[in-house]
N, C-alpha and C. Protein backbone atom coordinates (compact mmCIF):
# COMPACT_ATOMS: atom_id res chain seq x y z
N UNK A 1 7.48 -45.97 -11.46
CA UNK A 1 8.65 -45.18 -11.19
C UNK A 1 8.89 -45.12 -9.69
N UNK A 2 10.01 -45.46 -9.08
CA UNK A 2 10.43 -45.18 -8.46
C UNK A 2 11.42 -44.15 -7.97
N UNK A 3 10.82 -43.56 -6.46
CA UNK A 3 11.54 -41.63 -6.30
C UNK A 3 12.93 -42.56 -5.39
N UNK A 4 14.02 -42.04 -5.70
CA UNK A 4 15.18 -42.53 -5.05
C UNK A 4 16.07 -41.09 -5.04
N UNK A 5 16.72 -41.02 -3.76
CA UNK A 5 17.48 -39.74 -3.80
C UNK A 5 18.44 -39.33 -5.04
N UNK A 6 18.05 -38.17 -4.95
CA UNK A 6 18.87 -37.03 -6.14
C UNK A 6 18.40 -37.73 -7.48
N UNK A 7 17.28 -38.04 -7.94
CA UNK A 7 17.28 -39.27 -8.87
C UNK A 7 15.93 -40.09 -9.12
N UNK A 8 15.40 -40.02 -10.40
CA UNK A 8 14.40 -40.98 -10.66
C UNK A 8 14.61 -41.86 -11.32
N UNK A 9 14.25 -42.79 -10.99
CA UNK A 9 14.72 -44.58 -12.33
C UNK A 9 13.28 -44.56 -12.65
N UNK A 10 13.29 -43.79 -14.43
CA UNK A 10 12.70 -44.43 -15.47
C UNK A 10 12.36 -45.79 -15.68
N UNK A 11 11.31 -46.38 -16.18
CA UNK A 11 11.26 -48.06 -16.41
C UNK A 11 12.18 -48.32 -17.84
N UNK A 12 12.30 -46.91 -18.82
CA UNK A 12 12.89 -47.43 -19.84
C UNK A 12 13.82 -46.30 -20.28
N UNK A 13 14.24 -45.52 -19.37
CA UNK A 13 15.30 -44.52 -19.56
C UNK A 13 16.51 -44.25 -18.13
N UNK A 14 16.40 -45.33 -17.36
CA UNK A 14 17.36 -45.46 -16.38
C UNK A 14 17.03 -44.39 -15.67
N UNK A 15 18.36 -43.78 -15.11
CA UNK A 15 18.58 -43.02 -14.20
C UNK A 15 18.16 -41.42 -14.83
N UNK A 16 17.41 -40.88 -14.30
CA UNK A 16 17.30 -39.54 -14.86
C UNK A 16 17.80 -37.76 -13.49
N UNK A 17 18.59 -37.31 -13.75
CA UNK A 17 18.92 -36.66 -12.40
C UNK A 17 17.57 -35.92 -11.96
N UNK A 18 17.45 -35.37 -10.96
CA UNK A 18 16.26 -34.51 -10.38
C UNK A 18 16.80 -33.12 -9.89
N UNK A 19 16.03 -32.24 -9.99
CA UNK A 19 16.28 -30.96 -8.68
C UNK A 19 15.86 -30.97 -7.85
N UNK A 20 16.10 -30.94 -6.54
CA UNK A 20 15.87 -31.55 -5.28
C UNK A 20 14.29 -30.32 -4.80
N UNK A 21 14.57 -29.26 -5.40
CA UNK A 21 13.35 -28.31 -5.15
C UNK A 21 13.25 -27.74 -6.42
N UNK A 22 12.42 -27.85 -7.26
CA UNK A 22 12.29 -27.02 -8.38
C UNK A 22 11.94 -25.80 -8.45
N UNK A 23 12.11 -24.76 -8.96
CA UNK A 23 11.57 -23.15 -8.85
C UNK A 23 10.28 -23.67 -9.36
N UNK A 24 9.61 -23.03 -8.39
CA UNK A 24 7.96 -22.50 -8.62
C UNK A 24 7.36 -22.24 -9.87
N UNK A 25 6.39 -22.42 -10.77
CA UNK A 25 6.05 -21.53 -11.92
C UNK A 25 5.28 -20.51 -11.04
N UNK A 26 5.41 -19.38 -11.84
CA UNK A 26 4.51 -17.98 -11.48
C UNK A 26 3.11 -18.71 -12.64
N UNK A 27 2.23 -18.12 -11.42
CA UNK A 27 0.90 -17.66 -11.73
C UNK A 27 0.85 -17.43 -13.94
N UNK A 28 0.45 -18.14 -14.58
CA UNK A 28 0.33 -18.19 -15.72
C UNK A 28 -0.99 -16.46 -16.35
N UNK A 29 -1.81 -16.49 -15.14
CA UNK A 29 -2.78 -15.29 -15.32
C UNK A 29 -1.91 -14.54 -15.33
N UNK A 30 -0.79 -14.60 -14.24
CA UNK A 30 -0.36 -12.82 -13.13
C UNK A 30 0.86 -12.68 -14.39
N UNK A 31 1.19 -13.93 -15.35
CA UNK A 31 2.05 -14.05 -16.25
C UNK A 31 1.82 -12.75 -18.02
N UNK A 32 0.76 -13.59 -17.87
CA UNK A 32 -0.11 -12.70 -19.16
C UNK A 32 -0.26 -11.39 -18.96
N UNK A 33 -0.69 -11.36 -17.64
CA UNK A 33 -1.28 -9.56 -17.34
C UNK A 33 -0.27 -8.48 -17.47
N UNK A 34 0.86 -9.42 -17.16
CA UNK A 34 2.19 -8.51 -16.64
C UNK A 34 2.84 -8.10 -18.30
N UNK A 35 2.77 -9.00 -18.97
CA UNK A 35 3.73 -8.87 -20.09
C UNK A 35 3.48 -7.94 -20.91
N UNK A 36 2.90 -6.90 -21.16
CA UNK A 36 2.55 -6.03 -21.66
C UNK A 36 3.48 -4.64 -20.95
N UNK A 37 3.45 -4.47 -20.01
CA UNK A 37 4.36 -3.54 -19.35
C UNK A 37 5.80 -3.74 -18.97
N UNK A 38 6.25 -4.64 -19.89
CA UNK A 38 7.68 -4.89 -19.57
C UNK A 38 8.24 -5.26 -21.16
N UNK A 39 9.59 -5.52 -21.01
CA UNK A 39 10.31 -4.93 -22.40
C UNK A 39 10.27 -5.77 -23.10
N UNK A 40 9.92 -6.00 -24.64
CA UNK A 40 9.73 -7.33 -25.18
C UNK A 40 10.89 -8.03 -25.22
N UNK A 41 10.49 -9.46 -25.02
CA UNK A 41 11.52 -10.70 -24.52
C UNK A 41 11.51 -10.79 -23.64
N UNK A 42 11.04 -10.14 -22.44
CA UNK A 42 11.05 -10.47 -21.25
C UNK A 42 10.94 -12.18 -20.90
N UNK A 43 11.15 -12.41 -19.32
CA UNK A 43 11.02 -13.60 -19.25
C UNK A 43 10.72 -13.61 -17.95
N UNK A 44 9.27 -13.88 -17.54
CA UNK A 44 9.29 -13.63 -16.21
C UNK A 44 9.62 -14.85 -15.62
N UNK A 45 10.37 -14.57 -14.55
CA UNK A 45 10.56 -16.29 -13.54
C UNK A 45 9.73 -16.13 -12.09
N UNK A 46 9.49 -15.18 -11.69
CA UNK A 46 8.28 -15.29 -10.31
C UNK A 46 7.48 -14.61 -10.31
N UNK A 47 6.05 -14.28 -9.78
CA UNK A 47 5.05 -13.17 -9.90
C UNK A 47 4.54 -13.64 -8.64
N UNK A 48 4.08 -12.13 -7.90
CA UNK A 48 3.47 -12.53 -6.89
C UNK A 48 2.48 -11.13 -6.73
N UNK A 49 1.43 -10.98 -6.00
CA UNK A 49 0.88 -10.02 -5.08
C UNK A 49 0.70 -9.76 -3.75
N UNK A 50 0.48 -8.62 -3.47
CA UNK A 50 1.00 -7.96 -2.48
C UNK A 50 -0.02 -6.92 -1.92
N UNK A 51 -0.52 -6.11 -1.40
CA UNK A 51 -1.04 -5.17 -0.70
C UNK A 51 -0.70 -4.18 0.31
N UNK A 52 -0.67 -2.49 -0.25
CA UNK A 52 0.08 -1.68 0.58
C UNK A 52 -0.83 -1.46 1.99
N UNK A 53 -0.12 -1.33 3.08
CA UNK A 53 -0.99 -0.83 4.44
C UNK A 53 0.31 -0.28 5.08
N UNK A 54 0.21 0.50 6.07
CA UNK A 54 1.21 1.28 7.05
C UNK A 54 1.87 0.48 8.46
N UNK A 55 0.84 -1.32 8.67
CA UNK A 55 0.94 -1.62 9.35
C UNK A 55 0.07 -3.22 9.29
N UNK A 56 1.03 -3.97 10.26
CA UNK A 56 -0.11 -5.01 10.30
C UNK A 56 -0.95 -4.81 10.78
N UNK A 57 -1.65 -4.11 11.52
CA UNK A 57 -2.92 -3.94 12.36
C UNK A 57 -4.24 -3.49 11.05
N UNK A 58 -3.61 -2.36 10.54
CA UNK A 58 -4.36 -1.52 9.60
C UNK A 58 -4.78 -2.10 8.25
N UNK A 59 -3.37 -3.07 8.06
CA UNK A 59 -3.80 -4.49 6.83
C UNK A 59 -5.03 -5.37 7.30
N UNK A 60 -5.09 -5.62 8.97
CA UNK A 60 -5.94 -6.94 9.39
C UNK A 60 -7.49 -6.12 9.31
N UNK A 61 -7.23 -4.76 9.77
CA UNK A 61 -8.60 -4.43 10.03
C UNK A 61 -9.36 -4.23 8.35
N UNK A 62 -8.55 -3.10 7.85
CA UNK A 62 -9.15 -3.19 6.48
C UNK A 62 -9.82 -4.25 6.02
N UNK A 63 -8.92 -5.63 6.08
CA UNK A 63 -9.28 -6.78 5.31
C UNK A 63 -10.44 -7.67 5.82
N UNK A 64 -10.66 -7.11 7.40
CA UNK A 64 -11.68 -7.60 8.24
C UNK A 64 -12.68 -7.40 7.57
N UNK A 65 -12.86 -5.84 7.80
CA UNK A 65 -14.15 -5.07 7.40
C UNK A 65 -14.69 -4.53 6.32
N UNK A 66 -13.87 -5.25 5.15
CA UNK A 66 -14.41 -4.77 4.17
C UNK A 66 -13.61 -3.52 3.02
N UNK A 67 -13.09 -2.19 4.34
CA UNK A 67 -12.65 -1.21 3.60
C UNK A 67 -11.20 -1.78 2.77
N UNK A 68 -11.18 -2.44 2.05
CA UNK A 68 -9.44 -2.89 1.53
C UNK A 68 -9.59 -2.12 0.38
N UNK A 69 -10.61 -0.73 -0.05
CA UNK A 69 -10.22 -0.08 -1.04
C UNK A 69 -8.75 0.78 -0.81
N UNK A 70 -8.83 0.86 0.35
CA UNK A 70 -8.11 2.08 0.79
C UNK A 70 -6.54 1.34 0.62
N UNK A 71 -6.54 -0.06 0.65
CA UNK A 71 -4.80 -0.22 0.15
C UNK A 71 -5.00 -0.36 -1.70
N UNK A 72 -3.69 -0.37 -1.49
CA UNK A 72 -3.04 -0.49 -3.08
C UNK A 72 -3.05 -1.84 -3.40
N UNK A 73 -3.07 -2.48 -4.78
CA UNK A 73 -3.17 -3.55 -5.06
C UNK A 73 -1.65 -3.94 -5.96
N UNK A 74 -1.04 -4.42 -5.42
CA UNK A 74 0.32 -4.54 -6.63
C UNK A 74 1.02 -5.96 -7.51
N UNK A 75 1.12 -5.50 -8.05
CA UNK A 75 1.63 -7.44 -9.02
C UNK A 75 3.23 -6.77 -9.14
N UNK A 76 3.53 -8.03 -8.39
CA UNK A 76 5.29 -7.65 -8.46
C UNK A 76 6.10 -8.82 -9.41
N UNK A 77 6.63 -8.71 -10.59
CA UNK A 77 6.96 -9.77 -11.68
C UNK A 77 8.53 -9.93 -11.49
N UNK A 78 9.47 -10.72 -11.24
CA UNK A 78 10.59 -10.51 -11.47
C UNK A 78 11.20 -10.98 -12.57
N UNK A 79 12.03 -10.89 -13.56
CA UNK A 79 12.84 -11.33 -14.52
C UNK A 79 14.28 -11.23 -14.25
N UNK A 80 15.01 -11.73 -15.20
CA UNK A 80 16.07 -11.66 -14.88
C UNK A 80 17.14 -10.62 -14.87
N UNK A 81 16.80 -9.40 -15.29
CA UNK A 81 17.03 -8.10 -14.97
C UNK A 81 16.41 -7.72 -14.22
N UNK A 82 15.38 -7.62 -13.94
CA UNK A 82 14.61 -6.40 -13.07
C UNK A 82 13.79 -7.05 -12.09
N UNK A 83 13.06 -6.09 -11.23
CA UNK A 83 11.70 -6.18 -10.77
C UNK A 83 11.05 -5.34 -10.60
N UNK A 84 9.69 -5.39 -11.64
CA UNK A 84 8.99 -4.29 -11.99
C UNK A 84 7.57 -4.51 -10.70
N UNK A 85 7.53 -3.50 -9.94
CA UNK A 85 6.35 -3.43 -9.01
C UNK A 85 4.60 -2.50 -10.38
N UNK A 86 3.55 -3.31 -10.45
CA UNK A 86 2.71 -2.93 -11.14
C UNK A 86 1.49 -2.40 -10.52
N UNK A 87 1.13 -1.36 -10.51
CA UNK A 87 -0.58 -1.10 -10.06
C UNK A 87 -1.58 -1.92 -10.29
N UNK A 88 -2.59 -2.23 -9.21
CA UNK A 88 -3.72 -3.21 -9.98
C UNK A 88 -4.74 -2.50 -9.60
N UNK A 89 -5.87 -2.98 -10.03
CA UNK A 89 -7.45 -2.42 -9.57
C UNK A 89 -7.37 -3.81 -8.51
N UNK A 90 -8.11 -2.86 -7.68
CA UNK A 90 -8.56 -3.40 -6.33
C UNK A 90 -9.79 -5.05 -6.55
N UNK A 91 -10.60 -4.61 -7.19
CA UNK A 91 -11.40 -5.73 -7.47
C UNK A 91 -11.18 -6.92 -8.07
N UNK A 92 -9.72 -6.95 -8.65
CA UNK A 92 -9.08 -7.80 -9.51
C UNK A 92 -8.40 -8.88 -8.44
N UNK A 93 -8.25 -7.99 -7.16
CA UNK A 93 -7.25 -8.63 -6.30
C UNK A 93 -5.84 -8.56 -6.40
N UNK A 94 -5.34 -7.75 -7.22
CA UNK A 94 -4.06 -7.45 -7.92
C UNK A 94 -3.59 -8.05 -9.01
N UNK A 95 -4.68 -8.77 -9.75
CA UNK A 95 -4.24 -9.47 -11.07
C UNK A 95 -3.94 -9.40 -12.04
N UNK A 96 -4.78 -7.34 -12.50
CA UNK A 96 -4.91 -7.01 -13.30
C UNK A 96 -4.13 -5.50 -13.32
N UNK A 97 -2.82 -5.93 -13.85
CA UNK A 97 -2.19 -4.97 -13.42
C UNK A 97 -2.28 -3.63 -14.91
N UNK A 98 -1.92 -2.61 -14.41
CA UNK A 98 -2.82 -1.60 -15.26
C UNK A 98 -2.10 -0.45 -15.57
N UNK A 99 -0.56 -0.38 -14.47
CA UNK A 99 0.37 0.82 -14.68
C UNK A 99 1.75 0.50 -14.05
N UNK A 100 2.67 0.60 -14.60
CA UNK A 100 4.10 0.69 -13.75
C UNK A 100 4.39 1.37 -12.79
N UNK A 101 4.45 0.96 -11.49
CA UNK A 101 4.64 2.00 -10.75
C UNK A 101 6.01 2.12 -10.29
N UNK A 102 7.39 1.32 -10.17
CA UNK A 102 8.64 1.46 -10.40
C UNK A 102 9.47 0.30 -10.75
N UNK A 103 10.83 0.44 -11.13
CA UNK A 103 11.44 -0.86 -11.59
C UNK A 103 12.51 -1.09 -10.23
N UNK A 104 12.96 -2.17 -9.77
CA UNK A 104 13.97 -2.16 -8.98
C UNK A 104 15.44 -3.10 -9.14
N UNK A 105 16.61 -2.71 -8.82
CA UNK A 105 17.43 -3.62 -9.36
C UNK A 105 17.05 -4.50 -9.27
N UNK A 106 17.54 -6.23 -10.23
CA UNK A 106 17.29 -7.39 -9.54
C UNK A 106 18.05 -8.03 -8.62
N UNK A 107 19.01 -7.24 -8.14
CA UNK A 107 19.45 -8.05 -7.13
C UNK A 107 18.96 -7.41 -5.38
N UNK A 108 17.85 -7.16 -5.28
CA UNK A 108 17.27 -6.52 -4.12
C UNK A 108 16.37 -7.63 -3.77
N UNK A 109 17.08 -7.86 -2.32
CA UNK A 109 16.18 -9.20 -1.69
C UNK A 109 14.69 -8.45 -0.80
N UNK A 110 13.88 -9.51 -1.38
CA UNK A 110 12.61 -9.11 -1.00
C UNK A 110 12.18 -10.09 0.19
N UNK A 111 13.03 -11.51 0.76
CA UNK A 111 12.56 -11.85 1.88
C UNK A 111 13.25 -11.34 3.04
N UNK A 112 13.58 -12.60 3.94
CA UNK A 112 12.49 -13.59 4.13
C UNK A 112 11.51 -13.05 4.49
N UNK A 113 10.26 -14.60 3.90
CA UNK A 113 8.77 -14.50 4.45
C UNK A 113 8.46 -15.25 5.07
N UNK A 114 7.77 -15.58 6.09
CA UNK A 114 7.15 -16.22 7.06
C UNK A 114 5.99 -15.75 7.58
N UNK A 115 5.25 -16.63 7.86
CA UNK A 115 3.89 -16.22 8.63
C UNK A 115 2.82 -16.26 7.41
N UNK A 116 0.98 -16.01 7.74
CA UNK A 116 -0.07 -16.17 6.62
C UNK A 116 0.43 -14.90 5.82
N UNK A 117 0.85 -13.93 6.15
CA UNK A 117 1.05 -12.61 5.82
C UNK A 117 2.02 -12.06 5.94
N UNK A 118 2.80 -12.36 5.21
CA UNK A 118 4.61 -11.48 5.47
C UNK A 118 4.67 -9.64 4.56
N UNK A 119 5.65 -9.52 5.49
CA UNK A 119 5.77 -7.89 5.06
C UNK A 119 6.63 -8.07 3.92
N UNK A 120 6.97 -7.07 3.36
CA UNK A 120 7.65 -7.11 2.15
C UNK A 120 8.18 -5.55 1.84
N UNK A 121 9.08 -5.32 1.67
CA UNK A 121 9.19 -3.93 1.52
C UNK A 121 9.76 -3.64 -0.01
N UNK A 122 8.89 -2.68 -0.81
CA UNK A 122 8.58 -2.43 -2.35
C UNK A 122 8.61 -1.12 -2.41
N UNK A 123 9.77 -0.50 -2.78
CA UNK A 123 9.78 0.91 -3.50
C UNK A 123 9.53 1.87 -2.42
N UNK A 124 9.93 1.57 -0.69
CA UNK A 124 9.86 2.17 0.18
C UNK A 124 8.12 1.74 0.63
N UNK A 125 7.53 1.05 0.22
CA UNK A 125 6.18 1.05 0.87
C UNK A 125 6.55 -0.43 1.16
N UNK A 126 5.27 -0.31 2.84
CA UNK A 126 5.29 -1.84 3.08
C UNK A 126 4.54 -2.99 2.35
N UNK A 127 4.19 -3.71 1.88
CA UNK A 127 3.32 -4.71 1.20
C UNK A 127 3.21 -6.07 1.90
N UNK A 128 1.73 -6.56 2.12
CA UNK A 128 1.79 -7.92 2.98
C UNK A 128 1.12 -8.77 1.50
N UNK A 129 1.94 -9.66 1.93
CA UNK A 129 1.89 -10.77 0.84
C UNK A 129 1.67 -12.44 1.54
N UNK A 130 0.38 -12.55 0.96
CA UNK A 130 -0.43 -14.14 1.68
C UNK A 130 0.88 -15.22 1.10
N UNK A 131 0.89 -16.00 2.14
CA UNK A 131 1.84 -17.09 2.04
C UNK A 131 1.95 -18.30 0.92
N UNK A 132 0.25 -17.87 -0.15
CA UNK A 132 0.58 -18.75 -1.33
C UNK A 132 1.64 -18.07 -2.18
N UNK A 133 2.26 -16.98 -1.90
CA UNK A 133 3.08 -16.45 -2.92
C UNK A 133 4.27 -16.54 -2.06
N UNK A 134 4.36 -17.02 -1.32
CA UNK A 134 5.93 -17.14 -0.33
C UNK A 134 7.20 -17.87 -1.24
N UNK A 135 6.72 -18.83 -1.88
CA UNK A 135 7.70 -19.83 -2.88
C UNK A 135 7.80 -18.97 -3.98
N UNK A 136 6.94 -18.12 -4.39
CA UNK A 136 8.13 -17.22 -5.50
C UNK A 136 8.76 -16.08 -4.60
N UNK A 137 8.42 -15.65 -3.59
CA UNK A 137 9.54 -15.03 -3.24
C UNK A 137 10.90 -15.46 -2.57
N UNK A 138 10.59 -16.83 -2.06
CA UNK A 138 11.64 -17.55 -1.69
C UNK A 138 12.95 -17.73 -3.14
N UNK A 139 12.05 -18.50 -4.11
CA UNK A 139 12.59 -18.27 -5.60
C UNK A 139 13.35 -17.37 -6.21
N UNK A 140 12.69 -16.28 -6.12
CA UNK A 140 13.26 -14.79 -6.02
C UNK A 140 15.02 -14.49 -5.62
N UNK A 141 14.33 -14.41 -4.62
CA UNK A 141 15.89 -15.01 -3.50
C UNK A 141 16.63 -15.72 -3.99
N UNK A 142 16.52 -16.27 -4.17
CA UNK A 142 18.17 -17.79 -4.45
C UNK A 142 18.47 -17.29 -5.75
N UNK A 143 17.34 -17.25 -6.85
CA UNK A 143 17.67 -16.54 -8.08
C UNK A 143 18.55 -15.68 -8.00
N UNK A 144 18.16 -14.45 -6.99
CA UNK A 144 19.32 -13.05 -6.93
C UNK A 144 20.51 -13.67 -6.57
N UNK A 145 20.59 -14.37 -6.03
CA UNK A 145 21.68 -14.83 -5.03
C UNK A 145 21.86 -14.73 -3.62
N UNK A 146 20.70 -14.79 -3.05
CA UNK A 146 20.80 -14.35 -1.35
C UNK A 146 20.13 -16.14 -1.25
């Protein structure tokens, strides 16, 4: 197979169109964990985590030294109605999400992100979110329409 713009040529199905960037799949774990606290049929299209701190300084040190009990752990799922922000246990890393803690319209843009650690602002709290989850929030985004 050959990759040719906007476009792959099949050896025995010709021209097939492409999406030039495909949306991300969410996390298949952060997928499962979530579906239980949201309305049946749901359909999640991004999942990411996140961690509350007051500050970047207070995120770096916590995470330095160990104390990262002291932030919040959150799994943020979006669908195509909503975005439900979830509680996690700390030891899970935010995987294991365990309580609803609010829903937000879906059309509330959560970037941009940039940097190992972008801020994120969730239900009035700040949340830093590691840059493997940057492409669903980028996702996120274009989805809403921003």
């Amino acid at each position: 197979m050959a990759l040719v713009p906007y476009g792959i040529r099949g050896s025995d199905t010709g021209w097939v169109p492409s999406t030039p960037n495909p949306p991300p799949e969410p996390r298949p774990d952060l997928v499962e964990a979530a579906l239980p606290f949201l309305p049946a049929g749901s359909d999640i299209r991004q999942a990411f985590i996140g961690q509350t701190a007051p500050s970047f300084f207070y995120f770096v040190i916590t995470y330095l030294t160990g104390f990262m009990s002291r932030n919040k752990y959150r799994c943020v799922v979006v669908t195509r109605d909503e975005i439900t922000v979830l509680e996690s246990t700390g030891w899970s890393g935010g995987a294991k999400p365990q309580e609803v803690v609010g829903r937000m319209p879906r059309h509330t843009r959560l970037g941009p992100v940039t940097g190992r650690w972008a801020e994120v602002d969730l239900l009035g709290e700040r949340h830093w979110v590691h840059k493997r989850f940057h492409d669903q929030i980028a996702a996120a985004d274009r989805e809403g329409g921003f």
